[in-house]
Protein backbone atom coordinates (compact mmCIF):
# COMPACT_ATOMS: atom_id res chain seq x y z
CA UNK A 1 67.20 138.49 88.79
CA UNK A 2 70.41 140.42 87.95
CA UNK A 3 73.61 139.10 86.15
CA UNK A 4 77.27 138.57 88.53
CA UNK A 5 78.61 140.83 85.19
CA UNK A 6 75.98 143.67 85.74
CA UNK A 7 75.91 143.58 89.52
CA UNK A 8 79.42 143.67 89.76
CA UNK A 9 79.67 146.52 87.17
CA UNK A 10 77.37 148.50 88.63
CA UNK A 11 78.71 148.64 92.33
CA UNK A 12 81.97 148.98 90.47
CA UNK A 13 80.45 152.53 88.72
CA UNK A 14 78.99 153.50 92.15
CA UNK A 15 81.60 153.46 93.82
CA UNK A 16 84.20 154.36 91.52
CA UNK A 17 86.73 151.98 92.31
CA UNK A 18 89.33 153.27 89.68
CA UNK A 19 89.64 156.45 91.63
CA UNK A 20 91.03 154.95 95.03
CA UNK A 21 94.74 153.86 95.93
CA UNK A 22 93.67 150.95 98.20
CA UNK A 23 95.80 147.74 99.63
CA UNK A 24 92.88 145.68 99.00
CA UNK A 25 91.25 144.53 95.44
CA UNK A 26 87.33 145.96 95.25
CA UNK A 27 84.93 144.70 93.59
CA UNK A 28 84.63 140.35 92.76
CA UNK A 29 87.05 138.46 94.59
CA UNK A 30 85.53 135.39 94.30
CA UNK A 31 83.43 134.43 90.97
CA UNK A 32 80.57 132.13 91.82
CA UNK A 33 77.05 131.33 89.15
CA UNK A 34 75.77 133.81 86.88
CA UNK A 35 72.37 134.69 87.78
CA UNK A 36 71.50 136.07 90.97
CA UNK A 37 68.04 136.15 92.98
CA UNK A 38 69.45 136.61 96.66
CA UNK A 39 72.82 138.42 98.31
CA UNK A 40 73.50 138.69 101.60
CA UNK A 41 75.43 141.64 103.37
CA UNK A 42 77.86 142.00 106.20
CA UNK A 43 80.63 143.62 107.12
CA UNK A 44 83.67 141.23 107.13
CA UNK A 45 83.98 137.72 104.73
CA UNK A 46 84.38 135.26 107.98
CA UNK A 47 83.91 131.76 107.80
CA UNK A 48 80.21 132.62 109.82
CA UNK A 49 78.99 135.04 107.53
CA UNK A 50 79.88 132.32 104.58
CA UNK A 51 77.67 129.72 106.69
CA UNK A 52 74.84 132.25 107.71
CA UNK A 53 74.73 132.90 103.79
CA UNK A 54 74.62 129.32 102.59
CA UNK A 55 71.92 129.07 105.31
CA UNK A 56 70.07 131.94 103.91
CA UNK A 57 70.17 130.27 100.48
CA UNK A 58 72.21 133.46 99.24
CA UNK A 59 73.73 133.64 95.62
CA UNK A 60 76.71 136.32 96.63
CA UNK A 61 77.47 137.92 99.38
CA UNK A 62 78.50 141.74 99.70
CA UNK A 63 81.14 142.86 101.96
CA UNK A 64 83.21 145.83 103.12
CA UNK A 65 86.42 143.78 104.23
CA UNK A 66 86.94 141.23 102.11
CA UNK A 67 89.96 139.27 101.17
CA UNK A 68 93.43 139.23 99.98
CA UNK A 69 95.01 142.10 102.06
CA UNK A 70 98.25 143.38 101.33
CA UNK A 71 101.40 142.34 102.34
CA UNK A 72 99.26 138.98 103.34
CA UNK A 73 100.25 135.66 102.50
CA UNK A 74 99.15 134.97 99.39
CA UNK A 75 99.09 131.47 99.87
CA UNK A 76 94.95 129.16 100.21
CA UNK A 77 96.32 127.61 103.31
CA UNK A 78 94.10 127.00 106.87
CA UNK A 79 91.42 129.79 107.39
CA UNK A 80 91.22 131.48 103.87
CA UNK A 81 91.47 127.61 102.31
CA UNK A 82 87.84 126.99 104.31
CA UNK A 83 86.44 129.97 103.96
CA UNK A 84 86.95 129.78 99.75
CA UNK A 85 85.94 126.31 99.75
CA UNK A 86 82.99 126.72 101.22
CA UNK A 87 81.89 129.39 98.61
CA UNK A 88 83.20 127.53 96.14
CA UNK A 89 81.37 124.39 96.90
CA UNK A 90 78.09 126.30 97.22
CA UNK A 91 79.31 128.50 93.87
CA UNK A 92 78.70 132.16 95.87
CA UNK A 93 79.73 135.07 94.65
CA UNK A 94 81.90 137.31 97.45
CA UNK A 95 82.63 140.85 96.91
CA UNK A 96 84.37 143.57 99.03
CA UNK A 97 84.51 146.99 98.73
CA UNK A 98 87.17 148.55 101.16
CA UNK A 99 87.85 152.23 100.92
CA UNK A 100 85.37 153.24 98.22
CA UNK A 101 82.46 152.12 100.58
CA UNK A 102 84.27 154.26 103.51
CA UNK A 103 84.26 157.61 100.91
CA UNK A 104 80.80 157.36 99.30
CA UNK A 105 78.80 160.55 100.04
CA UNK A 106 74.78 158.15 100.80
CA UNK A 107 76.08 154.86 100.92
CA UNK A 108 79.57 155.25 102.78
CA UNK A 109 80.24 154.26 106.28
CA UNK A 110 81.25 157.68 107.41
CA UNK A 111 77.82 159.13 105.38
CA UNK A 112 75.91 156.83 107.32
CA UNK A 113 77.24 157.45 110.05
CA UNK A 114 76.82 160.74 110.40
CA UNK A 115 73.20 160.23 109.24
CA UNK A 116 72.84 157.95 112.24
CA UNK A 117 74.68 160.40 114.75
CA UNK A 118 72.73 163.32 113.30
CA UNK A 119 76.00 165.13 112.02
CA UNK A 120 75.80 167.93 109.30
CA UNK A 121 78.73 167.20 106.84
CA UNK A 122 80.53 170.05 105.50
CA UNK A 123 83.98 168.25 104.41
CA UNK A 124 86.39 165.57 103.70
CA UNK A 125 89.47 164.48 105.73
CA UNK A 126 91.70 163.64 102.76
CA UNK A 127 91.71 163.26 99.33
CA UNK A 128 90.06 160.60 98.65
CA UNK A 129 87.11 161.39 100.37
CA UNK A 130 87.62 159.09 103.78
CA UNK A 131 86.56 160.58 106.67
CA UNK A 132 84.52 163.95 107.44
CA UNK A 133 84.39 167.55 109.16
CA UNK A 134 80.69 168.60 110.31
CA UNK A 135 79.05 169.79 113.05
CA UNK A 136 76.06 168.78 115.22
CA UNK A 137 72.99 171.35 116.11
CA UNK A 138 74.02 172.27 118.80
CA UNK A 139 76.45 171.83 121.58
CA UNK A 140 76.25 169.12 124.01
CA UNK A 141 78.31 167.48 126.38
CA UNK A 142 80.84 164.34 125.56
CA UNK A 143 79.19 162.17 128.24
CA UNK A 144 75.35 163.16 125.99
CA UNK A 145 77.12 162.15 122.82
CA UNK A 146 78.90 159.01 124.02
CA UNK A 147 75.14 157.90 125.30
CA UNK A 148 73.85 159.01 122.06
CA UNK A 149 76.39 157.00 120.00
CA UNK A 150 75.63 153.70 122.48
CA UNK A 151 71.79 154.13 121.67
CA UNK A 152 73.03 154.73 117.71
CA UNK A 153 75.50 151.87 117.52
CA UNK A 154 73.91 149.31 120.06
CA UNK A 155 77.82 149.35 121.24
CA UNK A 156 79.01 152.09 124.77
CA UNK A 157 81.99 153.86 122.91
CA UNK A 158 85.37 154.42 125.06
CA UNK A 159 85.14 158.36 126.00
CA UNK A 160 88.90 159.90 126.02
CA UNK A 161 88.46 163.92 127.29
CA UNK A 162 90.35 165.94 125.77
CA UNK A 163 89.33 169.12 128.29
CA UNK A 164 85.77 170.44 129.74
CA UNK A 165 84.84 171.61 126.47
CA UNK A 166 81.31 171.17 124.91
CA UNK A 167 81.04 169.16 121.22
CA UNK A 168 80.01 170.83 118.04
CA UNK A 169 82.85 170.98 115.81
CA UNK A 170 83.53 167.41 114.89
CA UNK A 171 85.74 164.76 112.84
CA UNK A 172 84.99 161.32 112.11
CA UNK A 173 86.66 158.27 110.20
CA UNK A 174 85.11 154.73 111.07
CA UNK A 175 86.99 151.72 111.53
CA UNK A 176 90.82 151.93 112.28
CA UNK A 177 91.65 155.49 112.04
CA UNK A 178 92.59 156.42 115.15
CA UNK A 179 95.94 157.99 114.22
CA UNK A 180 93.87 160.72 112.04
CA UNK A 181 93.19 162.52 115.48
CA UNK A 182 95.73 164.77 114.39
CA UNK A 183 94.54 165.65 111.44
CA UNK A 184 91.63 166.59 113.81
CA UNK A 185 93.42 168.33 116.16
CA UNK A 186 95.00 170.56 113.49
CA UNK A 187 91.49 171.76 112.07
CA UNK A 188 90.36 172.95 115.44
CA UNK A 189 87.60 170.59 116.12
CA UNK A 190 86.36 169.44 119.71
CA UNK A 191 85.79 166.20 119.05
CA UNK A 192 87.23 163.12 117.06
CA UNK A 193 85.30 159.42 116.60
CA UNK A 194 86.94 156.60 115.17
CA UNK A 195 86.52 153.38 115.62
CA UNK A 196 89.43 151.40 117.00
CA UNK A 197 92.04 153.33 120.19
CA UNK A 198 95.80 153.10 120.38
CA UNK A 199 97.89 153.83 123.82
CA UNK A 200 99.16 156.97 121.88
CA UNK A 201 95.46 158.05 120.92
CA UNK A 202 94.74 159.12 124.35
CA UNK A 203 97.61 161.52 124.68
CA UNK A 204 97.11 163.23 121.97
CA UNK A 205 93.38 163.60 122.62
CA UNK A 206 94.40 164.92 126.02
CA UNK A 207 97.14 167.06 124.94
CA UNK A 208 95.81 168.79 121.82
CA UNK A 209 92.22 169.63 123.43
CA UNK A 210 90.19 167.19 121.56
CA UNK A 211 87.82 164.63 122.51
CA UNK A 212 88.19 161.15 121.54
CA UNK A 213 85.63 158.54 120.93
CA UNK A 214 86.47 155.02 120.00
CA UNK A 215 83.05 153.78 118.93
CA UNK A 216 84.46 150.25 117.22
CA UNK A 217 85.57 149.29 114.47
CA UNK A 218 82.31 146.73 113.95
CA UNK A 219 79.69 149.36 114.74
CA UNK A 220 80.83 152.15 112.94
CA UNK A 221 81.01 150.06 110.08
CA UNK A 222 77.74 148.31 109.92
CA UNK A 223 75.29 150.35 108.26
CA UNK A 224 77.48 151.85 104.88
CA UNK A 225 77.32 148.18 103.50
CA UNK A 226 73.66 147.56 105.02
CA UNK A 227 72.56 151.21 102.86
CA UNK A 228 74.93 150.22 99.38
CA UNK A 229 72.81 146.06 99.69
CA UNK A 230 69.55 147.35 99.88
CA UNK A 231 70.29 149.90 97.44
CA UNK A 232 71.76 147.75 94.83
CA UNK A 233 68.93 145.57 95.49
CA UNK A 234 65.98 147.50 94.96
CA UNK A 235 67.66 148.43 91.83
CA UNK A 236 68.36 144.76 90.17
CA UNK A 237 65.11 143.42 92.07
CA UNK A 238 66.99 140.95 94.09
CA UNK A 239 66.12 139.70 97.98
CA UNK A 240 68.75 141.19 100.26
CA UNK A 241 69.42 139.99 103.97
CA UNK A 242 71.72 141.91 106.44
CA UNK A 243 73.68 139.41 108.67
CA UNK A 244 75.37 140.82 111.65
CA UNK A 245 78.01 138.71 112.77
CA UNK A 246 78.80 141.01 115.62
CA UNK A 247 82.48 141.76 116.96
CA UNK A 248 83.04 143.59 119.92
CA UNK A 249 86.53 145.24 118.79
């Protein structure tokens, strides 16, 4: 059994929220009891996580997006009024850890990732430690590695050539970074993953010689929050349940 105060703080130190400019608040957005035997994980606080957690008897649940976005409005109305009731009638916990959880070297989505994908990591995309520049073992072809990812991911990945070129050299950002392809581009890799595609995407894949793979937003994010809730876990000695609540963007 682990206090909300020292759960929280400890993710909080993990992390190291205080570092990152983010447009999202990490860390307890909604306060719920004190002690807690049970969380539940997932990626995104919908209304169907909330009810798979009740269901699962859960005392907070653990989340990379969470709530109160910026430039949202700010007002409890429709949706975000029945998703907080609900965990405030069944006093749950919710916390949501945005960019941090994208960064962390072992429990980030990228890190995990790449552990997934088998990808040696030898860099970060930008300052804050989102995204990474590695390289596989050895070449292989972008039709290999999109089957690969599939088999990873459980999702087929949309395959964007950007020439005949084999993949070693390689870039990755989960979820919507799509528009970091240039960033890519300019450090001479062959290939690029992300998770989400834009009409632009594909030209510049195509025109700047670098293979894009949009391997969803959903699946590339799944397993840096399902690492960081067993983690945390183990340490306070709680029960821990990963809920999928699957999304095919």
């Amino acid at each position: 059994m682990a206090t909300l105060k020292h759960f929280t703080s400890s993710i909080n130190d993990l992390l190291d929220i205080e570092s990152f400019k983010d447009y999202a608040p990490n860390g307890l957005q909604v306060e719920g009891k004190e002690k807690l035997k049970k969380i539940v994980t997932g990626v995104s606080a919908t209304q169907a996580l909330i009810e798979a957690a009740i269901e699962a008897d859960a005392d907070a649940i653990l989340v990379h997006h969470g709530w109160f976005w910026d430039k949202e409005d700010p007002r409890i109305i429709g949706m975000k009024y029945r998703r907080l009731k609900l965990l405030m009638q069944h006093n749950i916990s919710l916390l949501g850890y945005h960019l941090p959880l994208d960064a962390h070297p072992e429990f980030g989505n990228n890190a995990q990732l790449a552990k997934r994908l088998d990808i040696q990591i030898e860099g970060v995309m930008d300052e804050q430690g989102v995204g990474n520049f590695g390289r596989l073992a050895e070449y292989t072809s972008l039709e290999a590695f999109g089957d690969k990812i599939e088999t990873s991911l459980q999702r087929k990945p949309l395959l964007v050539s950007g020439g005949d070129h084999a993949i070693r050299r390689i870039a990755w950002c989960s979820g919507s970074a799509q528009s970091w392809i240039n960033k890519a581009a300019e450090a001479g890799v062959d290939a690029f993953i992300s998770g989400e595609i834009s009409e632009h995407t594909v030209h510049v894949a195509r025109e700047s010689g670098v293979h894009y793979i949009a391997a969803g937003h959903h699946a590339t994010e799944r397993y840096g929050i399902k690492a960081l809730g067993e983690h945390i876990a183990a340490k306070f000695g709680l029960l821990c349940e990963f809920i999928d609540i699957d999304n095919p963007a």
